[in-house]
Protein backbone atom coordinates (compact mmCIF):
# COMPACT_ATOMS: atom_id res chain seq x y z
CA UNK A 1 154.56 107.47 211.76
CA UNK A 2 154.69 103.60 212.26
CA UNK A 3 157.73 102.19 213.86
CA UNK A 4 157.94 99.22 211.62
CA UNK A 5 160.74 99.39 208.51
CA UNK A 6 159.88 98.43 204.70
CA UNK A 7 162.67 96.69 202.97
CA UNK A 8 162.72 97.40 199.58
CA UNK A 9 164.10 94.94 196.55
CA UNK A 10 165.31 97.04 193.69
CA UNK A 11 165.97 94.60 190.99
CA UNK A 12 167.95 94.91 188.08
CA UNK A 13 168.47 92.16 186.12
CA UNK A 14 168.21 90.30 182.90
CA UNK A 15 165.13 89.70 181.93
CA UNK A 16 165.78 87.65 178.76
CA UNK A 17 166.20 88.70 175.34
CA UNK A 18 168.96 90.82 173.34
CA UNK A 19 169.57 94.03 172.03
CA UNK A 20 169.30 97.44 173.70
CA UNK A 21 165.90 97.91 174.59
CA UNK A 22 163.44 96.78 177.39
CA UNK A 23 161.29 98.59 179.97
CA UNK A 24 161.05 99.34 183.64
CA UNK A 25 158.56 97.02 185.61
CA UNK A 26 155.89 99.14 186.80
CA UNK A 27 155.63 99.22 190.62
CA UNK A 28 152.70 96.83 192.10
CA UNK A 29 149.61 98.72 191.90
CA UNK A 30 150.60 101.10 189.26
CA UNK A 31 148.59 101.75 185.81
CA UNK A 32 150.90 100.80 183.30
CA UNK A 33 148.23 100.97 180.75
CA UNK A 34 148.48 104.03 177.85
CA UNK A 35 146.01 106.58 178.24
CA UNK A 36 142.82 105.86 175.75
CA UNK A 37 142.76 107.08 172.70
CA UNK A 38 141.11 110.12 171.76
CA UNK A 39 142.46 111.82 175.08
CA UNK A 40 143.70 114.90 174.44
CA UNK A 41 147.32 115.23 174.12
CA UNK A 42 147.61 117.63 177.28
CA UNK A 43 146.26 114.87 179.31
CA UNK A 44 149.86 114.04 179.51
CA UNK A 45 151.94 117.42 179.00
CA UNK A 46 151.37 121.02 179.82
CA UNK A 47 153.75 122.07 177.79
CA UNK A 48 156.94 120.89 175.60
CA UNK A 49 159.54 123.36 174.83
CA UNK A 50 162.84 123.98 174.38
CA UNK A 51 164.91 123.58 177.79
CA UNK A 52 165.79 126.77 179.44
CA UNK A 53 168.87 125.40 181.58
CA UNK A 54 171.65 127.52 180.44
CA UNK A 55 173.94 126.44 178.04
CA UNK A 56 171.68 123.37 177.05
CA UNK A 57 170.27 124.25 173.51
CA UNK A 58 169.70 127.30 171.45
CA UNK A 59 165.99 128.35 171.34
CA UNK A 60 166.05 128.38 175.56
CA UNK A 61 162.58 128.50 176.79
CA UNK A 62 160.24 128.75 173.47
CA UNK A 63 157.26 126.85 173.66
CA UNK A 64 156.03 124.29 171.18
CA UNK A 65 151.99 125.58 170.14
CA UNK A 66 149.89 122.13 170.51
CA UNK A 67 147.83 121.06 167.25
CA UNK A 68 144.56 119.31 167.69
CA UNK A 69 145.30 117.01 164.98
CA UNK A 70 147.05 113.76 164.28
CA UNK A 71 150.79 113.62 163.65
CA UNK A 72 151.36 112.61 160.03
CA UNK A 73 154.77 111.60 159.82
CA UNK A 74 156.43 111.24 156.62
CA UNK A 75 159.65 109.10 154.86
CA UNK A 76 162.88 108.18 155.72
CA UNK A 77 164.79 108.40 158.98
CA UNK A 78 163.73 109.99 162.05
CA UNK A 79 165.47 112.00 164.74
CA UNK A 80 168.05 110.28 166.84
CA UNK A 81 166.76 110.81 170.62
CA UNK A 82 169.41 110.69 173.80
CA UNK A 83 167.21 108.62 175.87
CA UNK A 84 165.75 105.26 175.41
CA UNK A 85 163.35 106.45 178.19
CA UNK A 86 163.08 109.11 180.48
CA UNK A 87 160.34 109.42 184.02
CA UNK A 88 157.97 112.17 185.13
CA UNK A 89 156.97 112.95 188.47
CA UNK A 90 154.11 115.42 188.14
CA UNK A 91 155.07 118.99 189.05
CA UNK A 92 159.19 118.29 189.04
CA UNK A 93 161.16 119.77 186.29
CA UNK A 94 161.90 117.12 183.64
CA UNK A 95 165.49 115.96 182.41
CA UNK A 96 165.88 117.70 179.26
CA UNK A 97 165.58 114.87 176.18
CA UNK A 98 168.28 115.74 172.89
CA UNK A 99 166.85 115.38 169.67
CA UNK A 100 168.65 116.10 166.79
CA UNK A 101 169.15 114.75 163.17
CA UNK A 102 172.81 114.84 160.55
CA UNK A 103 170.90 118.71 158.67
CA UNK A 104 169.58 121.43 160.19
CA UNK A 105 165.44 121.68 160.88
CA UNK A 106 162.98 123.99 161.86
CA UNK A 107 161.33 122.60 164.36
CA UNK A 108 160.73 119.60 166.36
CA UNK A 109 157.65 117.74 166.36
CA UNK A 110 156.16 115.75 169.46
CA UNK A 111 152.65 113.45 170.00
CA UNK A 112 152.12 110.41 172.85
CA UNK A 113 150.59 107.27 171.13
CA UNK A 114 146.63 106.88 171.91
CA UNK A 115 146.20 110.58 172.16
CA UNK A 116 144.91 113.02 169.70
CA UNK A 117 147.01 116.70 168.58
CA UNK A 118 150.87 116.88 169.26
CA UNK A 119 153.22 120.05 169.79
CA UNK A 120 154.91 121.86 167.25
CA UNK A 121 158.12 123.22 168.95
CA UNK A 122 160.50 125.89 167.09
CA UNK A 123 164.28 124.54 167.12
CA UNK A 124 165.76 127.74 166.42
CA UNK A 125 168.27 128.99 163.06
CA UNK A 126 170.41 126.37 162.17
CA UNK A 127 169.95 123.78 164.08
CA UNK A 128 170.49 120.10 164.46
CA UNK A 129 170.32 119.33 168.14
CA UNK A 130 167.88 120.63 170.57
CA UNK A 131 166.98 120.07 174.02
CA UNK A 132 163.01 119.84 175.18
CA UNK A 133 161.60 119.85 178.04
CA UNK A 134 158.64 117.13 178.33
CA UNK A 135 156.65 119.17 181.12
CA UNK A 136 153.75 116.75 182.47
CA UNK A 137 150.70 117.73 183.93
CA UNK A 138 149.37 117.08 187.58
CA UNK A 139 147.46 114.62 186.71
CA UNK A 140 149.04 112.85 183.47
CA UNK A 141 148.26 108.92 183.92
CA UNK A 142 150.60 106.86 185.97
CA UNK A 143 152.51 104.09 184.68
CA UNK A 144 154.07 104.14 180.44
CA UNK A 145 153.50 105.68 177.33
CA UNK A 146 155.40 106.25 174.37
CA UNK A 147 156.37 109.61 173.20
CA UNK A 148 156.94 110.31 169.31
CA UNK A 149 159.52 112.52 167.76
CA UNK A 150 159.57 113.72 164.23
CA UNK A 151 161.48 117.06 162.76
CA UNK A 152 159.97 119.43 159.82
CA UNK A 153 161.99 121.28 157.79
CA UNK A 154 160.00 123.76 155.98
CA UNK A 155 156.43 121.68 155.28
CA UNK A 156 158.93 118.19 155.12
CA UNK A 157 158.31 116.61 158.09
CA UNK A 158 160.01 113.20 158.93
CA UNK A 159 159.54 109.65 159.80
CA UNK A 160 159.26 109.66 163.65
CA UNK A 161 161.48 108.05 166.46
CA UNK A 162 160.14 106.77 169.65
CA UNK A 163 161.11 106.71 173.40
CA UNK A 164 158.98 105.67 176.70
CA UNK A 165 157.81 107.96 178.94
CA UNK A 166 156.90 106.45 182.94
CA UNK A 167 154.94 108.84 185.37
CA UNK A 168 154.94 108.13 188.64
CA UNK A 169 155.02 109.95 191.63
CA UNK A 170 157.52 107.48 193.34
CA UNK A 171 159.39 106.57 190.48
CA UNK A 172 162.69 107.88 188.73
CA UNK A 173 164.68 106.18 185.48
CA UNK A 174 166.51 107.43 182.21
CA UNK A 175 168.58 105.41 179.90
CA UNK A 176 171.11 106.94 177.77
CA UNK A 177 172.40 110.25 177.78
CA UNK A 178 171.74 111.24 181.87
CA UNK A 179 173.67 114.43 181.74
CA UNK A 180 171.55 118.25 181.28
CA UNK A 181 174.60 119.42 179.33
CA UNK A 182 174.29 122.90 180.62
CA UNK A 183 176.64 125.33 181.75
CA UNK A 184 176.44 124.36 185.85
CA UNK A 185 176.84 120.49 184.58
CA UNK A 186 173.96 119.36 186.22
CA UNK A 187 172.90 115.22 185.38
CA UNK A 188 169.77 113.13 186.40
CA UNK A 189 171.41 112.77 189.45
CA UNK A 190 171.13 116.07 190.69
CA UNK A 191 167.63 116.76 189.78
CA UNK A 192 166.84 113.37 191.76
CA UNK A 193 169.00 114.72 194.88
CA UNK A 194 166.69 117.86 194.77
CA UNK A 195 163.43 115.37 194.37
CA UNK A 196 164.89 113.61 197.94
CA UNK A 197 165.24 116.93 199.65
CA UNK A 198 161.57 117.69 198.78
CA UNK A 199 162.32 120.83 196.39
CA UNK A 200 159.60 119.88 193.87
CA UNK A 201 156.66 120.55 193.57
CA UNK A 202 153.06 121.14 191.54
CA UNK A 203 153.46 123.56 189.57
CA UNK A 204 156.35 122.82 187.83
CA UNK A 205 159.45 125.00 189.00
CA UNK A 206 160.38 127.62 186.30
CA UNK A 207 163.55 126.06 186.05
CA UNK A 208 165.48 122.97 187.32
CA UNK A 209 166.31 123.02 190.69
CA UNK A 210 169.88 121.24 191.02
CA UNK A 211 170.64 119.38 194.59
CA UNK A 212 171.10 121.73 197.25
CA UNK A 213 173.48 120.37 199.25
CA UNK A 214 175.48 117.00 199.69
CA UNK A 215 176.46 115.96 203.86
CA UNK A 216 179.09 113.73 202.55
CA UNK A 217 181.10 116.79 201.78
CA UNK A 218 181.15 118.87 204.49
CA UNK A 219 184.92 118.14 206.29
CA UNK A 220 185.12 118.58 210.29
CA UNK A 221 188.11 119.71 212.15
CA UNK A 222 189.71 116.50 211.95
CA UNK A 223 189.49 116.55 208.46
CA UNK A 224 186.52 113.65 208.57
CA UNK A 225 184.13 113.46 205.67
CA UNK A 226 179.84 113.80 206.32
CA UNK A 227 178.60 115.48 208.87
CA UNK A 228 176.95 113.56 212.13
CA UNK A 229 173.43 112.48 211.93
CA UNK A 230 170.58 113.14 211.46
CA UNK A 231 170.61 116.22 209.73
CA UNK A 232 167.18 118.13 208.88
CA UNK A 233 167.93 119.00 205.45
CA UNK A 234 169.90 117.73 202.65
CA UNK A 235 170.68 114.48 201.11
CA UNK A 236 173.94 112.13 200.67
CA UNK A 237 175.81 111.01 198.27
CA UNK A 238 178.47 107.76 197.61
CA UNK A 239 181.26 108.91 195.01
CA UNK A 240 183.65 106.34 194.43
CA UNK A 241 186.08 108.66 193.18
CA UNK A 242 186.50 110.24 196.96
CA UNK A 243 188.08 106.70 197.83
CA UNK A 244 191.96 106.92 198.13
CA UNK A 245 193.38 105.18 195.73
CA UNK A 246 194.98 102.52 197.59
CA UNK A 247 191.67 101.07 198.25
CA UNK A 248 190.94 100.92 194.82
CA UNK A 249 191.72 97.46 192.53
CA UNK A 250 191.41 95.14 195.59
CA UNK A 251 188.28 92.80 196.50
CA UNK A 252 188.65 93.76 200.13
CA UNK A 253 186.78 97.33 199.63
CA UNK A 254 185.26 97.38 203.26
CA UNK A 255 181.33 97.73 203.00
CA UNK A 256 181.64 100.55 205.75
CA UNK A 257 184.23 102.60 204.62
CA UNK A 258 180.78 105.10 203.76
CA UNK A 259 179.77 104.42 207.33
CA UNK A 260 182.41 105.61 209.29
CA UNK A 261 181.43 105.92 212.99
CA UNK A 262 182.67 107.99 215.83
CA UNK A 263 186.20 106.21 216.86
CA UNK A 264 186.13 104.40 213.79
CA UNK A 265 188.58 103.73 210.83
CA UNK A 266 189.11 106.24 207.90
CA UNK A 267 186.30 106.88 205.48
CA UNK A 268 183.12 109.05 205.13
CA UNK A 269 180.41 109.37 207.83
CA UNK A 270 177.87 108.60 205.24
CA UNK A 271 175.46 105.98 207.48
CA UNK A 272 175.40 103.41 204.33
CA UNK A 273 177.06 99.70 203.92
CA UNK A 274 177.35 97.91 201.27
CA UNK A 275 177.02 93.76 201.53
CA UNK A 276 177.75 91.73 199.20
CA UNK A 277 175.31 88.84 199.21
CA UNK A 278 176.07 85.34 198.82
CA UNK A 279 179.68 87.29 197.47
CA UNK A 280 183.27 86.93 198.88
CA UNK A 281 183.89 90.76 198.72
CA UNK A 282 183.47 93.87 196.56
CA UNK A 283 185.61 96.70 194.77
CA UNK A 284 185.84 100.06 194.10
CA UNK A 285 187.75 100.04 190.37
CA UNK A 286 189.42 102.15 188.14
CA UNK A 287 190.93 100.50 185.93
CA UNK A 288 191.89 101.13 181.98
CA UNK A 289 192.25 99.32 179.14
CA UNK A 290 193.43 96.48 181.38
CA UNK A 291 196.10 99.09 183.71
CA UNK A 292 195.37 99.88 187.39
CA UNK A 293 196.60 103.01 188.21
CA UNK A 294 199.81 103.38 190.52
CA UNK A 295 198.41 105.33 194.20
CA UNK A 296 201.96 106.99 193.97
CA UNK A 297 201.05 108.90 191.15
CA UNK A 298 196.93 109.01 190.22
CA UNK A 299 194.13 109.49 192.75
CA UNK A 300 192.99 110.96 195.92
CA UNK A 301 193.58 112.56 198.65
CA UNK A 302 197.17 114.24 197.46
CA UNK A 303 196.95 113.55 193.43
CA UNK A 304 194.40 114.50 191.00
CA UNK A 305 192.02 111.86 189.37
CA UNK A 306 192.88 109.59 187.26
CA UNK A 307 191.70 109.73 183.84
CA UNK A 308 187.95 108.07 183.25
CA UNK A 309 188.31 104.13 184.27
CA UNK A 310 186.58 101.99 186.35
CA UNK A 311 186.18 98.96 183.84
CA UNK A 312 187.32 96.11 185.55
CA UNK A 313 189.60 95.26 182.63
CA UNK A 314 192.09 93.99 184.85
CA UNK A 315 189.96 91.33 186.01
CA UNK A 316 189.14 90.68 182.03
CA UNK A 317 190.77 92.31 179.42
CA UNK A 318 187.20 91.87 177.23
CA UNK A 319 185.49 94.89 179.25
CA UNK A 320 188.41 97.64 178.48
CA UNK A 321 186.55 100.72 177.53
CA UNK A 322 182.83 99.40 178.58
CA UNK A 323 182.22 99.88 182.29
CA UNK A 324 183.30 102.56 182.43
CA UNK A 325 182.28 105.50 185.37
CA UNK A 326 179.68 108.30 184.57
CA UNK A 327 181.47 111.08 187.32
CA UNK A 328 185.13 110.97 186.81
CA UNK A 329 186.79 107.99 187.20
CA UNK A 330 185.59 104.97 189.38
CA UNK A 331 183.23 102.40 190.30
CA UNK A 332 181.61 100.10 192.64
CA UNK A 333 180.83 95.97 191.47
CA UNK A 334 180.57 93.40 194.57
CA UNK A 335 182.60 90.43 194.02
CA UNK A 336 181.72 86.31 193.42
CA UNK A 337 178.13 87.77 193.13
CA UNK A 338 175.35 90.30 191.56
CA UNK A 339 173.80 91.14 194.83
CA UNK A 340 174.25 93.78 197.15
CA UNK A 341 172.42 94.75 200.27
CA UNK A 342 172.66 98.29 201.49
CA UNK A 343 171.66 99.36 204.80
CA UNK A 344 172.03 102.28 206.75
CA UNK A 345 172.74 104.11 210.23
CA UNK A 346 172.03 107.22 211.68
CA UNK A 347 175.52 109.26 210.38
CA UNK A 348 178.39 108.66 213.05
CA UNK A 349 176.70 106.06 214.77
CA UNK A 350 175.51 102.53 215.20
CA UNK A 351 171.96 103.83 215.70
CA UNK A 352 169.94 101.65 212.68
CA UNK A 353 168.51 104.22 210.18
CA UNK A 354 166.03 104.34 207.40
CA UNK A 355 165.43 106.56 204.36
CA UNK A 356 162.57 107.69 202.17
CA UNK A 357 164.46 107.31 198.66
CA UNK A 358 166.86 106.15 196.93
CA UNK A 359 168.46 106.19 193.44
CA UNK A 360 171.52 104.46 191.71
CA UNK A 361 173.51 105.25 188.13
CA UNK A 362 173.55 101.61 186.29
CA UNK A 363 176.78 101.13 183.83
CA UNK A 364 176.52 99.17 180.79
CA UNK A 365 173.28 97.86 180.89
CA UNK A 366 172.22 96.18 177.82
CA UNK A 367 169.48 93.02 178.62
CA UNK A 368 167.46 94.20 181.58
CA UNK A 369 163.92 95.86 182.36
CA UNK A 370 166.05 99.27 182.43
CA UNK A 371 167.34 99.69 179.21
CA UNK A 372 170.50 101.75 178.73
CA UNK A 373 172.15 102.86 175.30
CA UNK A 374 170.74 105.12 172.84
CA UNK A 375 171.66 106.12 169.16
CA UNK A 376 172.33 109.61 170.63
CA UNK A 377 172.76 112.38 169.91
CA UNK A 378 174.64 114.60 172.37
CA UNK A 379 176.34 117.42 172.79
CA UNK A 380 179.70 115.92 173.48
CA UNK A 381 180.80 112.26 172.29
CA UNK A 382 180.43 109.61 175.12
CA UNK A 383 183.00 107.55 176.92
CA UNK A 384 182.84 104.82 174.58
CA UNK A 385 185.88 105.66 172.23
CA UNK A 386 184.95 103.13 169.48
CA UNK A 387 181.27 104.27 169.98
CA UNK A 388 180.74 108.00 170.93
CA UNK A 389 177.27 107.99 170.71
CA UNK A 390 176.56 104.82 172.70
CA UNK A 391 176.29 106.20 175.97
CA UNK A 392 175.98 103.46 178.59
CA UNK A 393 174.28 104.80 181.69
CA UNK A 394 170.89 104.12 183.39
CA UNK A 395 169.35 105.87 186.41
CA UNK A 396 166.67 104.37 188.64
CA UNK A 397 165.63 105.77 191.85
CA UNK A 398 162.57 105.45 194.27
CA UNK A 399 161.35 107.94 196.69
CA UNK A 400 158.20 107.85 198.98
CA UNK A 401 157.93 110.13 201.62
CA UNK A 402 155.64 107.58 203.93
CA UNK A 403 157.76 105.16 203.74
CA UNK A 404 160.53 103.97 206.12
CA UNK A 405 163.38 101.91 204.13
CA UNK A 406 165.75 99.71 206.15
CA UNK A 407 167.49 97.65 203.06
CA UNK A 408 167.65 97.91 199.56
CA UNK A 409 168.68 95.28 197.91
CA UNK A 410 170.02 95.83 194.05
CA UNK A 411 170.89 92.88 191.61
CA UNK A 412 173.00 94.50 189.03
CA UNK A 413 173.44 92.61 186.07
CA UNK A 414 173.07 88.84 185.61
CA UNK A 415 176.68 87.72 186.63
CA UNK A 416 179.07 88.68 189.05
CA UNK A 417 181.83 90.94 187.46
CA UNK A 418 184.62 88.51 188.25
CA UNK A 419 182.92 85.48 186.91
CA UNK A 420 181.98 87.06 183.67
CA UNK A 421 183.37 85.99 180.29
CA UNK A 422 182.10 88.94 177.68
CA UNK A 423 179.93 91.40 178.46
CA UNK A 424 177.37 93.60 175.50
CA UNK A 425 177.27 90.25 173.16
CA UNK A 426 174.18 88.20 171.88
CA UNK A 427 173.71 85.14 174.44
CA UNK A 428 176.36 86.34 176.98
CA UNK A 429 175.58 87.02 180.26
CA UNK A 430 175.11 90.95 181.15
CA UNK A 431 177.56 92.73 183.38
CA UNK A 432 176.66 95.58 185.24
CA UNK A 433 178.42 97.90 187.76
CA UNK A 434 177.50 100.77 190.01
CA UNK A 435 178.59 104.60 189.81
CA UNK A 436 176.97 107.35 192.06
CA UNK A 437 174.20 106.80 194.64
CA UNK A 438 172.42 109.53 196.44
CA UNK A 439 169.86 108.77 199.56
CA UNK A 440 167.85 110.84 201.83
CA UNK A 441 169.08 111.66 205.08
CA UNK A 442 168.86 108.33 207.48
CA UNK A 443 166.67 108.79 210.11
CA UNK A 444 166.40 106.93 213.05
């Protein structure tokens, strides 16, 4: 392999424009062009059916039956759908997309734009939310298309509701809803740790394979987080919530607590820092509704979590209840700037390391070329008390095996958190903050 190191830009940032929606830029040298029409619809699936992750929907595992013939949606509303948009890499399990509607139906009806026939998939007895399973083929065409969703109750069938579909080998997103809801409460974020460790593959698994195993967890004798690198197998992971809370709240987070070296100060032997760029410093926050939690009396190591924060409302009472973390109850925002720069080490030491892949949960992003709500539905309400069903998360991640990353540079948002004034309104600048990230094992 060649010695030299890519560095990577993952931007994230407004791109203009209001409202909810937006798309992901496609990659240079990608196809971002819809497949012609007339193509047969399983030029993009092999099969859509109902999700057989257990726990996830009624129905588990029944096929929809493809029709050679146009979709002819009818009146009225369509389904609500979890995701604004969801990726494919050919041959991995998909992330199960929610569609559901206020009365029961009898089935759920699915077609990609430009292509001819769509699949008719049974919902079940009952129902009003199900979970499919949108199972690409090998070869579907790279780059965006847009997937339609209608319902049919009896011969009624309804108006249809779209969301974007990207395939790409190298590419991973979802806006909206990013948990599986199943009974092992796997997310997005799992099924992208297993994509990093190299557990998918063409075929399609049967099921989803959930990530095998995290380094930052395992504890030594000494009671030190991550094990030393370079490990063979596995991924990492950065969880705010495993930083005591007497870091927490300050701007003086130190970019290598994750990156804790032999000899070195407390923190996780993770081989990751964190720079702010052009910034005066960053923070790991959970905050709510404008109160920091006392370290006496919330938060690890000796206390259990707090409950779900992390929205920098005691910087500005205006964000209370938006920013706030996907896993339990913190997260990440460099200060006086938008801009971070991560970089890694071999685990444990000051060796310089690089990774194939890379992937990052967005909060609250509302103008940017990853968009991030979605009308729902879900199984459970969201964090959003004043709207359940706007759920405010966004994943993008980037893997390539023949690559060698060195720095990854992510713009969240188009304003620093602390120089913000509102955040979700027409003509306001968009704030965005950082929950889990998971990387492949640096190597040096």
């Amino acid at each position: 392999m060649a010695s030299h190191k890519l560095i990577v830009l993952v931007a994230l940032f407004g791109c203009g424009g209001g409202g909810n929606s937006g798309t992901v830029d496609a990659p240079s040298g990608i196809d971002s062009s819809t497949p012609p029409n007339g193509t047969a619809a399983t030029a993009t699936f092999a099969a859509v059916r109902i999700t057989d992750l257990p726990g996830a929907s009624q129905n588990a595992g029944v096929a929809g039956v493809f029709t050679a013939t146009d979709l002819v949606p009818g009146a009225g509303a369509g389904p609500a759908l979890s995701n604004t948009i969801v990726s494919a890499i050919p041959g991995a399990p998909p992330k199960p997309v929610f569609v559901g509607q206020a009365t029961a139906f009898d089935a759920v009806l699915v077609s990609v734009d430009g292509e001819t026939g769509f699949f008719d998939v049974p919902a079940g007895t009952n129902n009003t939310i199900v979970a499919l399973d949108l199972v690409t083929v090998g070869t579907a065409t790279h780059g965006f298309s847009t997937i339609n969703f209608a319902t049919r109750t009896g011969t009624t069938i309804s108006a249809t509701t779209s969301m974007r579909l990207f395939v790409d080998e190298h590419v991973f997103i979802a806006a909206g809803d990013l948990e599986n809801h199943d009974t092992d409460g796997t997310n997005i974020a799992d099924l992208f740790g297993a994509v990093l460790e190299g557990k998918q593959g063409n075929p399609a698994m049967p099921m989803q394979v959930v990530d095998g195993h995290n380094n930052n967890a395992d504890v030594d004798a000494n009671g030190i987080k991550g094990d030393v690198g370079p490990v063979a197998t596995g991924h990492r992971e950065v969880v705010w919530d495993g930083v005591p809370e007497v870091l927490r709240n300050v701007k003086t987070f130190s970019p290598t607590f994750f990156d804790r070296q032999t000899g070195g100060a407390a923190g996780v032997q993770g081989g990751v820092v964190f720079t702010p760029v052009g910034g005066t410093g960053e923070e790991v926050n959970d905050a709510l509704g404008g109160v920091k939690p006392s370290p006496a009396t919330v938060g690890p190591p000796t206390n259990p979590n707090a409950p779900l924060g992390g929205d920098f409302s005691d910087l500005n009472p205006a964000f209370a209840g938006d920013l706030l973390a996907f896993t339990q109850d913190a997260v990440f925002a460099p200060i006086g700037t938008n801009k971070t720069d991560i970089t890694f080490h071999v685990a444990a030491s000051n060796t310089t390391g690089v990774v194939t892949g890379m992937g990052v949960v967005f909060i609250s992003v509302n103008k940017t070329v990853v968009p991030a709500r979605s009308a729902g539905p879900f199984p459970v309400p969201g964090p959003l008390t004043a709207a359940p069903n706007a759920i405010p998360f966004s994943f993008a991640g980037w893997i390539d095996n023949t690559k060698r990353v060195a720095r990854v540079r992510i713009t969240s948002g188009e304003v620093a958190v602390d120089k913000a004034t509102l955040n979700d309104h027409v003509g306001t600048p968009d704030v965005v903050v950082l929950d889990d990230i998971y990387y492949s094992e640096p190597q040096p």
